[in-house]
Protein backbone atom coordinates (compact mmCIF):
# COMPACT_ATOMS: atom_id res chain seq x y z
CA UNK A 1 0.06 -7.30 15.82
CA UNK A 2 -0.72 -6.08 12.37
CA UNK A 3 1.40 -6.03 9.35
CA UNK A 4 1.05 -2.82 7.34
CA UNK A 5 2.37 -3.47 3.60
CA UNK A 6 3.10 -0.53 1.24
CA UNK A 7 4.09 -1.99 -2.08
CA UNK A 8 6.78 -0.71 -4.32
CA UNK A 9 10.67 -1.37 -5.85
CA UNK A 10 13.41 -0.11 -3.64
CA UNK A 11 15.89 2.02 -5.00
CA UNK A 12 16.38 5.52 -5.51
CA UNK A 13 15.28 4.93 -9.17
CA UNK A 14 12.04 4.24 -8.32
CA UNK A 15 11.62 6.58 -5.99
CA UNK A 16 8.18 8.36 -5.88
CA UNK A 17 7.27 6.62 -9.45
CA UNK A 18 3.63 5.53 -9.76
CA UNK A 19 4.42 2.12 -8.73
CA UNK A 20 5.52 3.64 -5.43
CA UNK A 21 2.59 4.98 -3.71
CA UNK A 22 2.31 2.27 -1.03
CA UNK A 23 6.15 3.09 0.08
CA UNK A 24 4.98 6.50 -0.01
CA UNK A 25 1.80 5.62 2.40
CA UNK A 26 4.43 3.93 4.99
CA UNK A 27 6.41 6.62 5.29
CA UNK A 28 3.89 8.69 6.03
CA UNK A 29 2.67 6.38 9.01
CA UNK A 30 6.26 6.29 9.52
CA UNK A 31 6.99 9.82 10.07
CA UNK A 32 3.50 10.84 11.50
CA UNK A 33 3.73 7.61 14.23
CA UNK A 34 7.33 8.21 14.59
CA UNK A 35 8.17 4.58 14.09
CA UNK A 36 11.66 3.76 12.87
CA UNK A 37 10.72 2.33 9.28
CA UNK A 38 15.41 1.05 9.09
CA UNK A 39 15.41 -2.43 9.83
CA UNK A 40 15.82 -5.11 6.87
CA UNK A 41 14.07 -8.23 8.26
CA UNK A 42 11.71 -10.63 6.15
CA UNK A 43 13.70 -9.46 2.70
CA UNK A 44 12.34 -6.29 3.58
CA UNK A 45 12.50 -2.61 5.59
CA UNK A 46 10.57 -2.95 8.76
CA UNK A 47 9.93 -1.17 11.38
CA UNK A 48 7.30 -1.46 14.31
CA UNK A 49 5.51 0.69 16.97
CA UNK A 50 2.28 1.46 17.92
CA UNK A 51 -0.92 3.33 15.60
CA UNK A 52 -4.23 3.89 17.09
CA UNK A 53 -3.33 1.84 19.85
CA UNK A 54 -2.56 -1.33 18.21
CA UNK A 55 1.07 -2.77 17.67
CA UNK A 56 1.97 -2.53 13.92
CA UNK A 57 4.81 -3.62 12.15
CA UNK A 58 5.65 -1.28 8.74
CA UNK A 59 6.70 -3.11 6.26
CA UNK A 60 8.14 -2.26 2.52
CA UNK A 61 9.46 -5.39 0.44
CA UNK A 62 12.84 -5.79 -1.01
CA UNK A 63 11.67 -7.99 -3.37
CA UNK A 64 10.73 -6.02 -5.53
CA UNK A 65 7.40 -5.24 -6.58
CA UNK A 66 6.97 -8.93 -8.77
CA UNK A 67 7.87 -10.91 -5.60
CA UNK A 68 6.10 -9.21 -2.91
CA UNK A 69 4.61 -12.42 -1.24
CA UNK A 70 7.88 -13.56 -0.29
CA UNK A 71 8.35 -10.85 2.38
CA UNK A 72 4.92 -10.86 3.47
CA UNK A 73 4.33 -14.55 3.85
CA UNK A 74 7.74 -14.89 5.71
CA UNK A 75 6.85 -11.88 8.39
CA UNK A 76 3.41 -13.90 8.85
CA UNK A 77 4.40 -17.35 9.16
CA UNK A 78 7.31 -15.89 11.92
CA UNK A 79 4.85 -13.95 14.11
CA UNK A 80 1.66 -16.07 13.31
CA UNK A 81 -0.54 -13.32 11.99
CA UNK A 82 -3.73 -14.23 9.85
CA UNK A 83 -4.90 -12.48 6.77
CA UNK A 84 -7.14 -10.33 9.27
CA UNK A 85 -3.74 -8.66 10.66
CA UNK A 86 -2.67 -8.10 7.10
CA UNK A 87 -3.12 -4.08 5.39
CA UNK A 88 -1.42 -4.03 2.04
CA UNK A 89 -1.06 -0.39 0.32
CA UNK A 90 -1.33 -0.57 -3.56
CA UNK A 91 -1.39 1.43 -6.47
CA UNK A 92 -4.07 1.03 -8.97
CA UNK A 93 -4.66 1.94 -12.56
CA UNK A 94 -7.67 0.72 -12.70
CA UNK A 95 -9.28 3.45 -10.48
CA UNK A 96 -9.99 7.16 -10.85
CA UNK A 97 -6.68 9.10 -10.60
CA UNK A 98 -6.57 10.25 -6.73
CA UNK A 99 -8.78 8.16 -5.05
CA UNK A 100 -8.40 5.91 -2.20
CA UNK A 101 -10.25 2.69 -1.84
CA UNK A 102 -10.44 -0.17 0.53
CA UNK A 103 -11.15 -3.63 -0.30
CA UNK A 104 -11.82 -6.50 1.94
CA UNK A 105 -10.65 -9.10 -0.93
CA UNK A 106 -10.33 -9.09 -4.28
CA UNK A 107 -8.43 -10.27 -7.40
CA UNK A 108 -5.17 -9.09 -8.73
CA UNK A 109 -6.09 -7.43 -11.58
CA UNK A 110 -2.73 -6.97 -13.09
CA UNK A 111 -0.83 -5.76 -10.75
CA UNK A 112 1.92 -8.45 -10.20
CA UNK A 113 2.48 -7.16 -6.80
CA UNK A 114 -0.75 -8.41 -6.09
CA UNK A 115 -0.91 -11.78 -8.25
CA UNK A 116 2.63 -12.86 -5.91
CA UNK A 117 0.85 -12.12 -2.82
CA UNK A 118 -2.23 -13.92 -3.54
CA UNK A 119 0.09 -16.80 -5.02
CA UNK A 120 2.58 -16.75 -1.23
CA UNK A 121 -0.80 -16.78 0.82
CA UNK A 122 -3.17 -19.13 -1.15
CA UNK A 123 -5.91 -16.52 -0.96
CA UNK A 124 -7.15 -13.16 -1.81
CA UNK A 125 -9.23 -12.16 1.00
CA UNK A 126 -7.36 -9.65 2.49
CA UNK A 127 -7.86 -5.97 3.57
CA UNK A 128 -6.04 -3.62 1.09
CA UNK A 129 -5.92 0.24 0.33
CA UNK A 130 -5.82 0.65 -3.36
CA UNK A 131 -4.44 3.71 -4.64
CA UNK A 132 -5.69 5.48 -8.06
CA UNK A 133 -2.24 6.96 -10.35
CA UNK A 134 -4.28 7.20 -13.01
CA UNK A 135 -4.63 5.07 -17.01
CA UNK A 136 -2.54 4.29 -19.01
CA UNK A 137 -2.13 6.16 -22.24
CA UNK A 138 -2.79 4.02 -25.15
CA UNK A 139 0.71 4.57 -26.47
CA UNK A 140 2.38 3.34 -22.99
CA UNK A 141 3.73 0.26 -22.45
CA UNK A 142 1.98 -0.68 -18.89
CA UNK A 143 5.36 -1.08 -17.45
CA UNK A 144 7.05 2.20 -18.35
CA UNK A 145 3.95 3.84 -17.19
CA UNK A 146 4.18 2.32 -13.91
CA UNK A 147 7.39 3.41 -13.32
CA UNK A 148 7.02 6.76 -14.28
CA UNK A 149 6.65 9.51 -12.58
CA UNK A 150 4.11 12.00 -11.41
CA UNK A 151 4.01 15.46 -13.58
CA UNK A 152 4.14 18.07 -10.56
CA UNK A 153 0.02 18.95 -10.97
CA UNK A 154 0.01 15.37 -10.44
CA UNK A 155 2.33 15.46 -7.57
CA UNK A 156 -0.01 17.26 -5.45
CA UNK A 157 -2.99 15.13 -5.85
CA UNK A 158 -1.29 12.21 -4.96
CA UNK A 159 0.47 13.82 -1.63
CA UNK A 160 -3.13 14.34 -1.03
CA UNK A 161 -3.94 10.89 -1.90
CA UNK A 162 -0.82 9.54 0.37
CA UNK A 163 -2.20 11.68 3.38
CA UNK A 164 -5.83 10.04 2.80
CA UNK A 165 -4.65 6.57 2.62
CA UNK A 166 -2.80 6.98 6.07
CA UNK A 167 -5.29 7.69 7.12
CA UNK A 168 -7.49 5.23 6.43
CA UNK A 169 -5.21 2.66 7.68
CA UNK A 170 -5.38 4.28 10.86
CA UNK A 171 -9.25 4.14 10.97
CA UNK A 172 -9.05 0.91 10.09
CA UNK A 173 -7.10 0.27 13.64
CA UNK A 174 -8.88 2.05 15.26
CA UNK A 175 -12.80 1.49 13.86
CA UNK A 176 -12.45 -2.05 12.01
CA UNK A 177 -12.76 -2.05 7.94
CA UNK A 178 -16.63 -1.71 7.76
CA UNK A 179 -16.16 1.92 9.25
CA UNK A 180 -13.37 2.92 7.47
CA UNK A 181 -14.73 1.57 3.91
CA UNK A 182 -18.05 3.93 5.49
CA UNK A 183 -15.97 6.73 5.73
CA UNK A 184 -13.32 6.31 2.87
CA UNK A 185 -14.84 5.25 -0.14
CA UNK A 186 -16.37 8.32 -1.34
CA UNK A 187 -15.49 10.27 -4.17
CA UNK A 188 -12.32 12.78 -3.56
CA UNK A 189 -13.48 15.85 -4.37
CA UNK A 190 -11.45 19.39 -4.58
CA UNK A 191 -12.64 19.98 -1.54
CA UNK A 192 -10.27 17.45 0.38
C-alpha cells in the first residue's frame, strides 16, 4: 500500500490558504479516484482505494500543519510501510509560483510541516511533490503569508497547479519516480 500525504491545517479557516495546497491535491485524487477521503484514523482524515492500480491510502493530518509526523509515522508503523510507500504533497515558497516538483529527498527548508516529518521518521529521503504559492513579500510575516489566500488570478494557476500535481502522483504509481520526475519537472508554461 502507499500512503499519499497532502499537508495542510484543518478547518474551514484555512481552507484553500497557501498552506493548503497538499489538502487541495488529495481531494482531487479523492474526487477523480472516487475514494471516500471521511474517515479520522491516525489523528487524521483517511480514506483508501485504489490509483493506477495500486492500493493507496489518502491521508490529510489533523495535526496541524507543525505536527504532521505524528499522523504519518503512526499510519506507517500500523500498516508497516517504508519511506518508499510514502508521497507527501507540500507547498513551497521557495519555488517558482505554479510549478510542480518532485523530490526523491531533501531537507525541510522551513516548512515546519516538513522539519516534524523528517523529525517522526528519522530521515528525509522520501518522495514528495512540492508545490510553488509563490515569495513572500518583504513586508510579510512568513506565517501570515502562508495562511493567506490566493488573489483569484492566482486562484487559477494554482487549480492548474492542483490538477498537475495529481497527476504526478498518479504517474508516480503507475511509472516509478524516475519517470514521473522525467515527465514533471519541466517548466509550466501558459501552455498547460
Amino acid at each position: 500500500m502507499f500512503l499519499i500525504v497532502g499537508l495542510g491545517n484543518p478547518g474551514k479557516e484555512y481552507d484553500k490558504t497557501r498552506h493548503n495546497v497538499g489538502y487541495d491535491v488529495v481531494d482531487r485524487l479523492a474526487a477523480t479516484n472516487s475514494i471516500k477521503v471521511d474517515r479520522i484514523k491516525f489523528k487524521a482524515l483517511t480514506g483508501e482505494g485504489t490509483i493506477a492500480g495500486k492500493r493507496v491510502m489518502l491521508m490529510k493530518p489533523l495535526t496541524y500543519m507543525n505536527n504532521s509526523g505524528i499522523a504519518l509515522r503512526e499510519a506507517m508503523e500500523y500498516y508497516k510501510l517504508s519511506v518508499e510507500d510514502l508521497v507527501v504533497i507540500v507547498d513551497d515558497i521557495d519555488i517558482e509560483f505554479g510549478t510542480t516538483r518532485i523530490r526523491k529527498k531533501g531537507s525541510a527548508g522551513s516548512h515546519n510541516g516538513m522539519k516534524s516529518i523528517i523529525y517522526h521518521l528519522k530521515r528525509d529521503d522520501f518522495t514528495r511533490i512540492k508545490l510553488g504559492i509563490g515569495k513572500k513579500p518583504p513586508e510579510w510575516d512568513l506565517a501570515d503569508f502562508v495562511l493567506s489566500r490566493f488573489s483569484t488570478d492566482e486562484r487559477r494557476e494554482v487549480d492548474k497547479m492542483v490538477i498537475k500535481a495529481a497527476e504526478a502522483v498518479e504517474a508516480i504509481l503507475k511509472d516509478g519516480i524516475d519517470a514521473a520526475m522525467n515527465s514533471f519537472n519541466i517548466k509550466n508554461t501558459a501552455q498547460d
